[in-house]
C-alpha atoms as a PDB file:
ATOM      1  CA  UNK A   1       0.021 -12.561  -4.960  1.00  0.00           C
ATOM      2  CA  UNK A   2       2.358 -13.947  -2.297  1.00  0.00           C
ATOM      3  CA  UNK A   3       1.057 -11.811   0.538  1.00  0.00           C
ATOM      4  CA  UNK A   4       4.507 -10.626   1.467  1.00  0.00           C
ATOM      5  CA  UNK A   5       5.883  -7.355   3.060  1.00  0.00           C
ATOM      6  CA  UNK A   6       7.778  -6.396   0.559  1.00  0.00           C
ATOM      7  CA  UNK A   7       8.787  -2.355   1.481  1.00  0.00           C
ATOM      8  CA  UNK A   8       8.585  -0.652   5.289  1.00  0.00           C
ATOM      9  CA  UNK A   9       9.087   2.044   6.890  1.00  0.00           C
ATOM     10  CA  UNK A  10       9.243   2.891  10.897  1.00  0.00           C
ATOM     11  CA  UNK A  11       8.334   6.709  11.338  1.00  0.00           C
ATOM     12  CA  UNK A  12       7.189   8.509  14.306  1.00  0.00           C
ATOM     13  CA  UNK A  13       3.549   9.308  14.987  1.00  0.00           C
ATOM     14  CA  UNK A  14       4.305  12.500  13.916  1.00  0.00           C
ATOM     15  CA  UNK A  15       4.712  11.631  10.283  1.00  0.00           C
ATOM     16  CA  UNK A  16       1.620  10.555   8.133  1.00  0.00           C
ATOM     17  CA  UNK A  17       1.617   7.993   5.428  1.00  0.00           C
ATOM     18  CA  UNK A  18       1.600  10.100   2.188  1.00  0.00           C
ATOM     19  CA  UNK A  19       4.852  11.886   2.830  1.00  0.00           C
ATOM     20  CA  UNK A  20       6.201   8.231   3.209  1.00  0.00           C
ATOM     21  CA  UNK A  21       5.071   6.239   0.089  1.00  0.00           C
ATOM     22  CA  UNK A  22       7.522   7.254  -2.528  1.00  0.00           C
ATOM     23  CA  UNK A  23      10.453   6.086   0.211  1.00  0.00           C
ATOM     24  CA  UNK A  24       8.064   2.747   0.290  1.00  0.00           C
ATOM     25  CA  UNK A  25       8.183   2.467  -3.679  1.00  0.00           C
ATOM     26  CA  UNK A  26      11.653   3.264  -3.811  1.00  0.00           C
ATOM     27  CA  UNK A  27      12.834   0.423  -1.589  1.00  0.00           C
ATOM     28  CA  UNK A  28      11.906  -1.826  -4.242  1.00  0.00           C
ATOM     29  CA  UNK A  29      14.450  -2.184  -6.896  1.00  0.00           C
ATOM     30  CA  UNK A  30      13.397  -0.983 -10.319  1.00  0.00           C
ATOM     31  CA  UNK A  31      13.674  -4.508 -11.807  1.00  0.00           C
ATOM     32  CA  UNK A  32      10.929  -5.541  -9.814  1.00  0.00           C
ATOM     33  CA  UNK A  33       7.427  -5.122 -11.711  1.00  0.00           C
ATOM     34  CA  UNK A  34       4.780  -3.220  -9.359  1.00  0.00           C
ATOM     35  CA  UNK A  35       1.515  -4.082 -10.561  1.00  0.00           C
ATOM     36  CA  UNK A  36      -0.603  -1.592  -8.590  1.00  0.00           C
ATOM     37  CA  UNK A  37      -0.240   0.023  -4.995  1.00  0.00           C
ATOM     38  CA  UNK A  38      -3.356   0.005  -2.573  1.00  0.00           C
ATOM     39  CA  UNK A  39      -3.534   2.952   0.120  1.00  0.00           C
ATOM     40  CA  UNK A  40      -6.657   5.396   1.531  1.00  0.00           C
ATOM     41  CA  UNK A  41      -7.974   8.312   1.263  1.00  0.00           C
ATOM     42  CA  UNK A  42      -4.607   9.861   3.245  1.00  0.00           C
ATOM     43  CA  UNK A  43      -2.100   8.969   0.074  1.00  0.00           C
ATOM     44  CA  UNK A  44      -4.544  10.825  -2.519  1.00  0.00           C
ATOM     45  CA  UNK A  45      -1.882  13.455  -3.289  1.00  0.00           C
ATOM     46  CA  UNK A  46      -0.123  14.587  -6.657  1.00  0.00           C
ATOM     47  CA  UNK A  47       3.325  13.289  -4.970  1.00  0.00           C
ATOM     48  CA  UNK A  48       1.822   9.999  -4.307  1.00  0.00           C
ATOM     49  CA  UNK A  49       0.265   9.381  -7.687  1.00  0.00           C
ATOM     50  CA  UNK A  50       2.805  10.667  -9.758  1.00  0.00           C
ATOM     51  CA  UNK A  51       5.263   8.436  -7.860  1.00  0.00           C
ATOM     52  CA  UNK A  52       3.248   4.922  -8.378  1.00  0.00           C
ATOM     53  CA  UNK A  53       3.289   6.435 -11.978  1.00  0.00           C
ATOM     54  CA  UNK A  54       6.686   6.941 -12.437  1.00  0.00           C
ATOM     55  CA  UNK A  55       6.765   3.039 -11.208  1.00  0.00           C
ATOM     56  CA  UNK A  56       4.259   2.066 -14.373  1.00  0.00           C
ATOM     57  CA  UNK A  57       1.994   0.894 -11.103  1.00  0.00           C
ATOM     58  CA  UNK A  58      -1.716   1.439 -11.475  1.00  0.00           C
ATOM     59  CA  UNK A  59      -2.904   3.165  -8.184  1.00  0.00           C
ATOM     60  CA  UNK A  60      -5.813   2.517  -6.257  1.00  0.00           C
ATOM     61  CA  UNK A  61      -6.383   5.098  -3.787  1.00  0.00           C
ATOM     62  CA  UNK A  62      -9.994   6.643  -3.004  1.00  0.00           C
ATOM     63  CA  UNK A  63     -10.647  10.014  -3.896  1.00  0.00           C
ATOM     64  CA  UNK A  64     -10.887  11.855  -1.256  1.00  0.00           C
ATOM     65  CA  UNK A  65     -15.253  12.952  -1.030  1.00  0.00           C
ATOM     66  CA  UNK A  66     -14.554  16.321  -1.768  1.00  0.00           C
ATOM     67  CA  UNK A  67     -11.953  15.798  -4.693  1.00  0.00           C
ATOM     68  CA  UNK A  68     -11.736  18.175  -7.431  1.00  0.00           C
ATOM     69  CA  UNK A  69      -9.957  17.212 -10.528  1.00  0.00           C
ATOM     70  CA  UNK A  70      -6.593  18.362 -11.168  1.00  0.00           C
ATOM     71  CA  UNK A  71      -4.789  19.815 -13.863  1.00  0.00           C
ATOM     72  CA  UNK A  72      -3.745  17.003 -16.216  1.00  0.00           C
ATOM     73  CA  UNK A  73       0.034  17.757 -16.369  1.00  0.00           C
ATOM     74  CA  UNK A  74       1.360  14.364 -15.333  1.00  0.00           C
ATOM     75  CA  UNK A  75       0.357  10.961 -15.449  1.00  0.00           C
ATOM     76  CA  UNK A  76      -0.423  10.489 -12.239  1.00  0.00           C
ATOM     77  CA  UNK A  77      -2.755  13.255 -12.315  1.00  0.00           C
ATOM     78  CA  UNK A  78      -4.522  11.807 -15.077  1.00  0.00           C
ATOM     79  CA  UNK A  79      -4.678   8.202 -13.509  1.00  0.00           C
ATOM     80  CA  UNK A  80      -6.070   9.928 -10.337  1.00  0.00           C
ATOM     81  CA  UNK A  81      -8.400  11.622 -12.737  1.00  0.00           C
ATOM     82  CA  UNK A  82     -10.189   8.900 -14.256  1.00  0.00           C
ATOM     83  CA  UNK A  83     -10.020   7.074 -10.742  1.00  0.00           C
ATOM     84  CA  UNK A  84     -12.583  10.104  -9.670  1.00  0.00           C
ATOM     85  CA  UNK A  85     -14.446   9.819 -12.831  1.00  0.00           C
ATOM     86  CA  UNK A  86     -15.551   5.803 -12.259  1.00  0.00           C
ATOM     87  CA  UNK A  87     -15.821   6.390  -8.473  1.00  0.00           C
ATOM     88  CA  UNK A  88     -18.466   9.560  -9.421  1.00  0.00           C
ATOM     89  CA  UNK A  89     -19.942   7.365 -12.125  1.00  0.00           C
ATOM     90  CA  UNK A  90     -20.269   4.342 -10.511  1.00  0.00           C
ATOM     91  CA  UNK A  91     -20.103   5.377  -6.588  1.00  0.00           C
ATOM     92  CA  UNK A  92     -17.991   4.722  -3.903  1.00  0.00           C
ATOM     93  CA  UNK A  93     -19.159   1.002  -2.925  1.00  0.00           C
ATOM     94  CA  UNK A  94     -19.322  -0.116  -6.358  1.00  0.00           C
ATOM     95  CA  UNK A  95     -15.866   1.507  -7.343  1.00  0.00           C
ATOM     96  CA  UNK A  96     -14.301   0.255  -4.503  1.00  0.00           C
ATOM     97  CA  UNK A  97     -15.144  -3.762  -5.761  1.00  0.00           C
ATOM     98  CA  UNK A  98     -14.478  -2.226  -9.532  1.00  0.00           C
ATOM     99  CA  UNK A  99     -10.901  -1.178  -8.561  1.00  0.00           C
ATOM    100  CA  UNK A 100      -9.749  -3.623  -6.239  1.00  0.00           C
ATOM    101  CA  UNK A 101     -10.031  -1.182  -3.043  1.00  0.00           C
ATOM    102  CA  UNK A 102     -11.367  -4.001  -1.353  1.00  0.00           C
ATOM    103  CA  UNK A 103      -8.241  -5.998  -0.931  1.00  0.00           C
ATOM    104  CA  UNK A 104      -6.961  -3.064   0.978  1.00  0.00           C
ATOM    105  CA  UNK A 105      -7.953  -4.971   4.270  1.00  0.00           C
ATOM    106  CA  UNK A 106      -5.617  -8.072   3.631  1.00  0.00           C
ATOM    107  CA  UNK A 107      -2.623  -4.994   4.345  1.00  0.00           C
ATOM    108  CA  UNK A 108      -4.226  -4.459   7.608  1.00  0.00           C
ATOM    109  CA  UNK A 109      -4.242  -7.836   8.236  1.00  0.00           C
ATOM    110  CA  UNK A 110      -0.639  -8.386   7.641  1.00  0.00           C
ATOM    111  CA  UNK A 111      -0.334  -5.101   9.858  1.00  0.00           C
ATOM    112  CA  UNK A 112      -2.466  -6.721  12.430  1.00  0.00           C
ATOM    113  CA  UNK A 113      -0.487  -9.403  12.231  1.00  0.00           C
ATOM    114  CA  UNK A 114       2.662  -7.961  12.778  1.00  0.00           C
ATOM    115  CA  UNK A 115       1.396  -6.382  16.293  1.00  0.00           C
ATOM    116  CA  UNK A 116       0.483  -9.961  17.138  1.00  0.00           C
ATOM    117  CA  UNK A 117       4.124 -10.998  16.574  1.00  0.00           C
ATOM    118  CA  UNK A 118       4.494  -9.037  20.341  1.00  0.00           C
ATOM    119  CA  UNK A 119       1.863  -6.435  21.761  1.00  0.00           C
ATOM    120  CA  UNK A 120       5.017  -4.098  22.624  1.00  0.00           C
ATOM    121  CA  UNK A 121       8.620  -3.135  21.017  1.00  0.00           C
ATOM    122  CA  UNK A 122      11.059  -4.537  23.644  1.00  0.00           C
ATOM    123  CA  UNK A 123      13.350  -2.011  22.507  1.00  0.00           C
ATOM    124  CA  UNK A 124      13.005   1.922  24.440  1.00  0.00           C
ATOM    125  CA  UNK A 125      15.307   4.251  21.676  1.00  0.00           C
ATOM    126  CA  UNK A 126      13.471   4.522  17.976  1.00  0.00           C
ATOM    127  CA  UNK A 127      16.497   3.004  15.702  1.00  0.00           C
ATOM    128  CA  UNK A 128      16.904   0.187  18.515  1.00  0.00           C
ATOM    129  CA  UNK A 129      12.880   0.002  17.433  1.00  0.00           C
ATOM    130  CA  UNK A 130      13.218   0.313  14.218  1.00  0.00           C
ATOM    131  CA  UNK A 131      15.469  -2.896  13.740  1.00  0.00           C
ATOM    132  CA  UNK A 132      13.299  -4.747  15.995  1.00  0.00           C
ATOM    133  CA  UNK A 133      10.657  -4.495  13.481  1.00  0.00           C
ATOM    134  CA  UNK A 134      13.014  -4.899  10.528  1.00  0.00           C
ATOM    135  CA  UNK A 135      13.697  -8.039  12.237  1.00  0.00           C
ATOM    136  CA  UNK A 136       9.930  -9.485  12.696  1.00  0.00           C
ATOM    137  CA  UNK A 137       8.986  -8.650   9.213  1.00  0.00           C
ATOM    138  CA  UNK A 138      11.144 -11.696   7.483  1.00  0.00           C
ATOM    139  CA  UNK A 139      10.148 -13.764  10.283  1.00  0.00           C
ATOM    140  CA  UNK A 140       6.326 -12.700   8.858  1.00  0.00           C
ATOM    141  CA  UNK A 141       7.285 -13.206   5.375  1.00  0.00           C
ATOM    142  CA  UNK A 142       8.635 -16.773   6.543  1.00  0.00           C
ATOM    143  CA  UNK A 143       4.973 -17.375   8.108  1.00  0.00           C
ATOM    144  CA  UNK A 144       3.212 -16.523   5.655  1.00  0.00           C
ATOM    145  CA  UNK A 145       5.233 -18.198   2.739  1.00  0.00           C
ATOM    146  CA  UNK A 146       3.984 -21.597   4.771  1.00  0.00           C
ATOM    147  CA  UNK A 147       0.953 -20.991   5.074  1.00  0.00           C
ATOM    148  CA  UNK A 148      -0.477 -20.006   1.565  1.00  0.00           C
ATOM    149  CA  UNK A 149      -2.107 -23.153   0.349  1.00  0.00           C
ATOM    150  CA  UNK A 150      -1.045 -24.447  -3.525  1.00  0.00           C
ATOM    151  CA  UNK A 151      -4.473 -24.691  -5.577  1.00  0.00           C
ATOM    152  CA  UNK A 152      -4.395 -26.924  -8.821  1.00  0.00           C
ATOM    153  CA  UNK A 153      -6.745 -27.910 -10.913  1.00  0.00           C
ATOM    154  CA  UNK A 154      -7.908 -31.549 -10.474  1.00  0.00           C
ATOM    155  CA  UNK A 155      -9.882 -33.343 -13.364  1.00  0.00           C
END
């Protein structure tokens, strides 16, 4: 709702994004309510869904196209489940508006606009890097605080 970075993480290329979405969940404090987590096709793993799970979140992540179900021992596996049911029943385009996938491009846009915030990392060593970004991404937040409009009803 506020459009807000709420969790990073700086890894190296060599380091995809499933392996780094339960650190991502984990930097937000368990009092905080997680409604649902948007990711691809890349974060449709049993650690990933189990972890969004263990937050109560509801996950929308794609099934991968050649996705078998998997045993239902955890609840992430059955969320994940029923997530390749609807997207089977109803198709991918049509299950993508159903679940919400859709929004998934407002995250790249907040990525996107992070790289605007400077092209290049002035910094040359990864942790000098790594606070660099930790830096921009309150100066984002800032941004976009301002700049989402207040609707009210009038009438």
């Amino acid at each position: 709702e506020t459009l807000e970075i709420r969790a990073v993480e700086i890894t190296g290329s060599h380091i995809g994004d499933a392996p780094v979405l339960p650190d991502l969940l984990s930097q937000i404090s368990e009092g905080q309510e997680i409604g649902s987590v948007t990711a691809d096709g890349a974060c449709d793993t049993r650690k990933c869904h189990d972890a969004i799970a263990d937050r109560g979140a509801h996950a929308v992540i794609p099934p991968r196209k050649t996705a078998k179900p998997w045993k239902t021992v955890t609840a992430g596996a059955v969320a994940r489940n029923e997530a390749l049911r609807a997207s089977k029943y109803l198709g991918r385009a049509i299950w993508r508006r159903w679940s919400g996938d859709h929004r998934r491009s407002r995250v790249e846009t907040k990525m996107h606009c992070v790289k605007r915030m400077g092209q290049r990392l002035m910094a040359r060593n990864f942790d000098s890097q790594v606070a660099e970004l930790q830096v921009r991404i309150p100066v984002l937040n800032g941004y976009t605080a301002l700049g989402i409009p207040i609707t009210e009803a009038a009438g």
